[in-house]
Protein backbone atom coordinates (compact mmCIF):
# COMPACT_ATOMS: atom_id res chain seq x y z
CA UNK A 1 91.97 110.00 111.31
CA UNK A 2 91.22 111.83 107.92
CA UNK A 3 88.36 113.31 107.46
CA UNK A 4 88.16 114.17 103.85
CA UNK A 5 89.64 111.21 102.60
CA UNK A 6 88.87 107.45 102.72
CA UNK A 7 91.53 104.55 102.22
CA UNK A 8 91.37 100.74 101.57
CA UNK A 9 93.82 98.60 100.42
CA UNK A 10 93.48 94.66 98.84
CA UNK A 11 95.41 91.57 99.41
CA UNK A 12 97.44 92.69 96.65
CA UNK A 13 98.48 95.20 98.23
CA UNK A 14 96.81 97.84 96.11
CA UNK A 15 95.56 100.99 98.09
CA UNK A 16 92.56 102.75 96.34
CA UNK A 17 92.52 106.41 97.86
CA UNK A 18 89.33 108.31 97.42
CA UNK A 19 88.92 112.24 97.74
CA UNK A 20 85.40 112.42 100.07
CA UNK A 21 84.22 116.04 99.69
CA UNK A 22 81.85 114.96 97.15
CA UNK A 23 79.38 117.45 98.22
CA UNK A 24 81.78 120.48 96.97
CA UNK A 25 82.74 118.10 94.03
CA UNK A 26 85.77 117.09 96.03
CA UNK A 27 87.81 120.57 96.24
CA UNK A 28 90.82 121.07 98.01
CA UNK A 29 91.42 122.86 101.60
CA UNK A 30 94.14 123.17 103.79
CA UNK A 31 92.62 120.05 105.32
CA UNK A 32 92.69 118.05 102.27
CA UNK A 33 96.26 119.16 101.10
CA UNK A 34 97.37 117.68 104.68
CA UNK A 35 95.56 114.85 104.60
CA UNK A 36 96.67 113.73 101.43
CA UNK A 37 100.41 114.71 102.19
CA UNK A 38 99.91 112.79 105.53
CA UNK A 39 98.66 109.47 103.35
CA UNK A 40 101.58 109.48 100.44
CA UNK A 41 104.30 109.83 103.62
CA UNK A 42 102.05 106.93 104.94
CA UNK A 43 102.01 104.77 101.61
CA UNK A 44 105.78 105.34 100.36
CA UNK A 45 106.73 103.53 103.67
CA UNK A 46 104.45 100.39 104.21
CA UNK A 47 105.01 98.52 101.09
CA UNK A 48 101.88 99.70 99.06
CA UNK A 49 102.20 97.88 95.60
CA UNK A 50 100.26 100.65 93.65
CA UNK A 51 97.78 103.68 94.41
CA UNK A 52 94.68 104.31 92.56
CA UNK A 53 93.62 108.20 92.92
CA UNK A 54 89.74 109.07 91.94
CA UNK A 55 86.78 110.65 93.74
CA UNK A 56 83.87 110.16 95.20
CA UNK A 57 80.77 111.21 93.69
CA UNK A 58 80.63 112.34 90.15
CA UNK A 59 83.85 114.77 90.10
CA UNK A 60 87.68 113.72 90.23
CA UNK A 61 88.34 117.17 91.57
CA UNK A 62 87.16 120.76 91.32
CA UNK A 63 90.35 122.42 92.55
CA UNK A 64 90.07 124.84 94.97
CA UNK A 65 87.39 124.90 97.51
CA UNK A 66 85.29 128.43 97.18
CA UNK A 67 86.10 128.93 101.03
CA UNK A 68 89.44 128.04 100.93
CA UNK A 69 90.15 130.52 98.36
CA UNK A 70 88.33 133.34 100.12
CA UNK A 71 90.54 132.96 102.86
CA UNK A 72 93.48 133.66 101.31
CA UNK A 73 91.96 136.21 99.06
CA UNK A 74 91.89 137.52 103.08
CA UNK A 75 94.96 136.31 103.93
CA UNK A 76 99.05 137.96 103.54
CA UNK A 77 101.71 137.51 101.38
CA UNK A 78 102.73 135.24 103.58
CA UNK A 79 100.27 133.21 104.56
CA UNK A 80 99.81 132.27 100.74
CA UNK A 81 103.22 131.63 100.22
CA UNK A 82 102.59 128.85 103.56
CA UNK A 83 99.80 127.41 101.85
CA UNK A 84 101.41 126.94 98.41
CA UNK A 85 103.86 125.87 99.70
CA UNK A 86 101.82 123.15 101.32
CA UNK A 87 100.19 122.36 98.17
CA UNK A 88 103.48 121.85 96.61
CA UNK A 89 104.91 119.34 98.84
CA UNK A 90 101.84 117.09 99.03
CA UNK A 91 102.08 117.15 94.74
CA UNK A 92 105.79 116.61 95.13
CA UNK A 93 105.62 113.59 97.87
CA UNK A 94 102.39 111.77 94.76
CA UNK A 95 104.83 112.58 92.29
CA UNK A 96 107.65 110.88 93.96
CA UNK A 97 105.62 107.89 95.73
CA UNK A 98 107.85 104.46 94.61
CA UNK A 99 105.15 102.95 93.76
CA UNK A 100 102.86 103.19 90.63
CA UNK A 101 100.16 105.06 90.70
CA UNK A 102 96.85 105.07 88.55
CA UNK A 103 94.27 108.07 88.46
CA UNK A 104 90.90 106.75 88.00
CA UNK A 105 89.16 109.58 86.48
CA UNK A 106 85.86 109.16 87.35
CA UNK A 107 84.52 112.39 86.58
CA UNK A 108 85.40 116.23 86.26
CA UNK A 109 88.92 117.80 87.24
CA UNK A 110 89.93 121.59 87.13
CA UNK A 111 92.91 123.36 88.53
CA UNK A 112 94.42 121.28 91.36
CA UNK A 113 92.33 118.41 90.14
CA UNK A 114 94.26 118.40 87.19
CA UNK A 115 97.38 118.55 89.08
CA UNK A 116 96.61 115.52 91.01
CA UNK A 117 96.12 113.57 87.59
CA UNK A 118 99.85 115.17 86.63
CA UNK A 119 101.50 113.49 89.23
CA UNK A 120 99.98 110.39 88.75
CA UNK A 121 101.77 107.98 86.53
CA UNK A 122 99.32 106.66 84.32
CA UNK A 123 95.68 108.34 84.10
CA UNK A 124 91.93 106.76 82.87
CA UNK A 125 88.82 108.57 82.69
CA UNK A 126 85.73 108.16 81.85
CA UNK A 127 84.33 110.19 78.69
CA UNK A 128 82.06 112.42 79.88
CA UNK A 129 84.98 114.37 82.32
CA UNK A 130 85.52 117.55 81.42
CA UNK A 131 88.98 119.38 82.00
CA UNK A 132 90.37 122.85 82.61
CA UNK A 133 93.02 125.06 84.02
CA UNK A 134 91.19 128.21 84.62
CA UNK A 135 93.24 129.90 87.22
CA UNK A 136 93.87 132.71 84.76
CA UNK A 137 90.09 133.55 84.57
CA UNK A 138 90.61 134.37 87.99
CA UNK A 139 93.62 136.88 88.05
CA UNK A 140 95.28 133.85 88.89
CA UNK A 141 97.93 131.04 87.88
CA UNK A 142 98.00 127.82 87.79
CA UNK A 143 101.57 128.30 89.51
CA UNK A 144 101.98 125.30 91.69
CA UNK A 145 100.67 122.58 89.68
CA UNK A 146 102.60 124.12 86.71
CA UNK A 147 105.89 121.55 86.83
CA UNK A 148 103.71 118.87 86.55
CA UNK A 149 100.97 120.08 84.14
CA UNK A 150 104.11 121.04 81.62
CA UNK A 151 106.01 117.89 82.60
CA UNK A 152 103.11 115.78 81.48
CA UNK A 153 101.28 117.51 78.44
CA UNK A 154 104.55 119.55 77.51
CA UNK A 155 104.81 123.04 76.53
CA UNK A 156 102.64 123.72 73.53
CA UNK A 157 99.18 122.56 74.80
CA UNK A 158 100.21 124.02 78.62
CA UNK A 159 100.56 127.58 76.45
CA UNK A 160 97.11 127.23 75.02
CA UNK A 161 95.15 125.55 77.76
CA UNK A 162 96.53 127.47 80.93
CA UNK A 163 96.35 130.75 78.83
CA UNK A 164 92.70 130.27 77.54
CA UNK A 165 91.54 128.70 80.72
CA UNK A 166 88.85 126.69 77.81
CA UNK A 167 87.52 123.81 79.19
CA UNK A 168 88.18 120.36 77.26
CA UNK A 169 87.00 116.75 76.70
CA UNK A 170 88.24 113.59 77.49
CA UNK A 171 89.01 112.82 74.12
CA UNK A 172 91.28 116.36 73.71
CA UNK A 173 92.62 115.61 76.95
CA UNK A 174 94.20 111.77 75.79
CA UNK A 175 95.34 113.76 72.50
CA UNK A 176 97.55 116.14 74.59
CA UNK A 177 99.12 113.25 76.24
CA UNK A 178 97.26 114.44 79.87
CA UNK A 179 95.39 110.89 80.20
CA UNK A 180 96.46 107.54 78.73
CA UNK A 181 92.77 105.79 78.38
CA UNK A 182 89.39 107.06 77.50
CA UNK A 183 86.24 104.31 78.78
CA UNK A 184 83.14 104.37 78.07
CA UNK A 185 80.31 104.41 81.20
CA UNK A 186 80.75 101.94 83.37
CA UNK A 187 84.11 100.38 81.87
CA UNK A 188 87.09 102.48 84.17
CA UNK A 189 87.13 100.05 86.98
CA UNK A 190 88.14 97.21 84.09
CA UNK A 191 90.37 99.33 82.49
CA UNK A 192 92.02 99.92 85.90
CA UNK A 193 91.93 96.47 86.94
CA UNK A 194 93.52 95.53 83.71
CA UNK A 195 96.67 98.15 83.90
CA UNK A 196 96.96 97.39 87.21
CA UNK A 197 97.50 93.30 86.07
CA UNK A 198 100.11 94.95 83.78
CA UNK A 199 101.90 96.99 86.49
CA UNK A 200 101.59 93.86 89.37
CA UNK A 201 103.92 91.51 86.77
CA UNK A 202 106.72 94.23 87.53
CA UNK A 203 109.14 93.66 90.42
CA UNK A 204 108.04 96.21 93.14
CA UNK A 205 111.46 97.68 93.93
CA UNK A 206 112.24 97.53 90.54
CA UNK A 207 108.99 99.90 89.50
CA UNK A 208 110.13 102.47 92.06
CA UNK A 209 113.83 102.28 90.33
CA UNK A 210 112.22 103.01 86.72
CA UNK A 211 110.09 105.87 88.38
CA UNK A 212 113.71 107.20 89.83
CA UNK A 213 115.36 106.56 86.52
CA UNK A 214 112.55 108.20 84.62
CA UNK A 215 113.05 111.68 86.66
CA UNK A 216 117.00 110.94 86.51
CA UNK A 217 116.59 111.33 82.85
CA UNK A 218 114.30 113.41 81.92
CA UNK A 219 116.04 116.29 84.25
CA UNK A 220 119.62 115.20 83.39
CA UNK A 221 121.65 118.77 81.96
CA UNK A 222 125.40 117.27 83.44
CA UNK A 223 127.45 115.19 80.51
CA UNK A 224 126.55 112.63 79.12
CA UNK A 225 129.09 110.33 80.52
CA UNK A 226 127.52 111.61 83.78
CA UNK A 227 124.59 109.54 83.04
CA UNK A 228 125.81 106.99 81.69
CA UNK A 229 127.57 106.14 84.91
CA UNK A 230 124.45 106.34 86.91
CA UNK A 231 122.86 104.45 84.60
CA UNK A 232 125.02 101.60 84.22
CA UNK A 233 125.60 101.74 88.48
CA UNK A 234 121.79 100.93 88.26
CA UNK A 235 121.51 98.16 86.20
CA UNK A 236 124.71 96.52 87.74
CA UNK A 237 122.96 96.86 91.34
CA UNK A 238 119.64 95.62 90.51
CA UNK A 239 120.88 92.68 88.50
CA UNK A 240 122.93 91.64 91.58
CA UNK A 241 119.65 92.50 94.10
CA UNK A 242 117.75 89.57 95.50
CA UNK A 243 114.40 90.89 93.56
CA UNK A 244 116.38 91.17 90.07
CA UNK A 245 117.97 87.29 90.87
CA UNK A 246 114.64 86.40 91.00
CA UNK A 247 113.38 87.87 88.36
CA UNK A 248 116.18 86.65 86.12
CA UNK A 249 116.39 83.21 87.61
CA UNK A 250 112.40 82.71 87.24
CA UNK A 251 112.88 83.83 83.61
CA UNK A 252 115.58 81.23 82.94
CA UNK A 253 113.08 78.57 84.66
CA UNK A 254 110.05 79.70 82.95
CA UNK A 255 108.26 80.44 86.52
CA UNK A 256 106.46 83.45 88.21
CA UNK A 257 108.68 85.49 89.73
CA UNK A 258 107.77 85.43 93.79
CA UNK A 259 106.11 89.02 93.39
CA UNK A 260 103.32 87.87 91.14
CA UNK A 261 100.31 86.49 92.92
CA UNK A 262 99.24 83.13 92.40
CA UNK A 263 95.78 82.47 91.17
């Protein structure tokens, strides 16, 4: 059973995860890393209609835990390479989860914090959270979490922010395209709730697709012709799939499609 992590999920089939180290403001540890990597391998296989990250207390996520990091300041080459390693694959398996995936912000994230909120799809915090990447203030790099930051901010505010290791608002941190919605005190589980509605209209095999056709794109270097095949070999299958029937027949009949709960 996980220890540093707590998980619930609603009739909709929405799992809210919930990082539960708030006494070191929710910093990772090996522990954490494999509990989390444990729970995505868990959620991309039972159906889970959409993940909502955040953290318990009054921090998202502080990064890495003080201990942690003294042990591999002890450690060798090797056992660092291990342990990024680790830390890699659990932000790999939340980056590729099929399903959407909200992080509810609730408070400050730094380093790996900041990498969780990368690999999340869509991200909402509240505006007091503060924000930094100050790995280089420590000798250090935000290596691992890089692919994401720079996927998600691009390159120009990844220079300045991973190279200054300044801290930033809420506000600077929607500008640079790192969050999607700012809330005021006491509004993020309502803006939540309300993207969620947005993402729940969406046929659930067909939001993993987009999340597969998003990466497909976005990392395509072949020809162009290339991807136009696989493009046009996905649209052709899902229009053919029992969800995308559905879909189009419930359109044509002005219905709800069978995914979208009934009131």
């Amino acid at each position: 059973m996980p220890t540093h992590l707590t998980l619930s999920k609603d009739e909709r089939g929405v799992a809210m995860l919930t990082l539960n180290r708030p006494e070191v403001h929710n910093a990772f540890n090996a522990e954490l890393i494999a509990e989390l990597a444990e729970c995505f391998d868990r959620l991309a296989e039972d159906g889970t209609r959409a993940l909502i990250l955040t953290g318990a207390g009054h921090s998202f996520s502080a990064g890495a835990d003080l201990h942690w990091m003294r042990a591999m300041a002890a450690g060798s080459e090797a056992d660092n390479m291990a342990d990024a390693r680790a830390l890699a694959a659990m932000l790999r398996k939340l980056d590729h989860l099929p399903c959407p995936t909200i992080a509810r912000v609730n408070g400050h994230a730094f380093g790996g914090g900041v990498g969780l909120i990368t690999c999340c799809d869509l991200a909402v915090a509240m505006e007091t959270a503060t924000f930094g990447l100050t790995e280089v203030r420590l000798g250090l790099a935000p290596a691992t979490i890089a692919p994401f930051v720079i996927n998600k901010i691009s390159t120009g505010p990844a220079r300045r922010y991973m190279l200054t290791g300044e801290r930033f608002d809420a506000a600077t941190g929607k500008s640079i395209g790192l969050l999607d919605q700012v809330c005021a005190a006491g509004t993020i589980d309502d803006a939540v709730e309300t993207l969620l509605n947005q993402l729940l209209t969406g046929g659930p095999r067909a939001l993993g697709h987009v999340k597969e056709l998003i990466r497909l794109v976005a990392g395509h270097a072949g020809p162009a012709d290339e991807l136009d095949r696989k493009t046009s070999e996905l649209i052709a299958t899902l229009r053919v799939s029992r969800e995308g029937q559905e879909g189009l027949n419930a359109f044509l009949e002005k219905r709800e499609p069978g995914w979208v709960k009934k009131d």
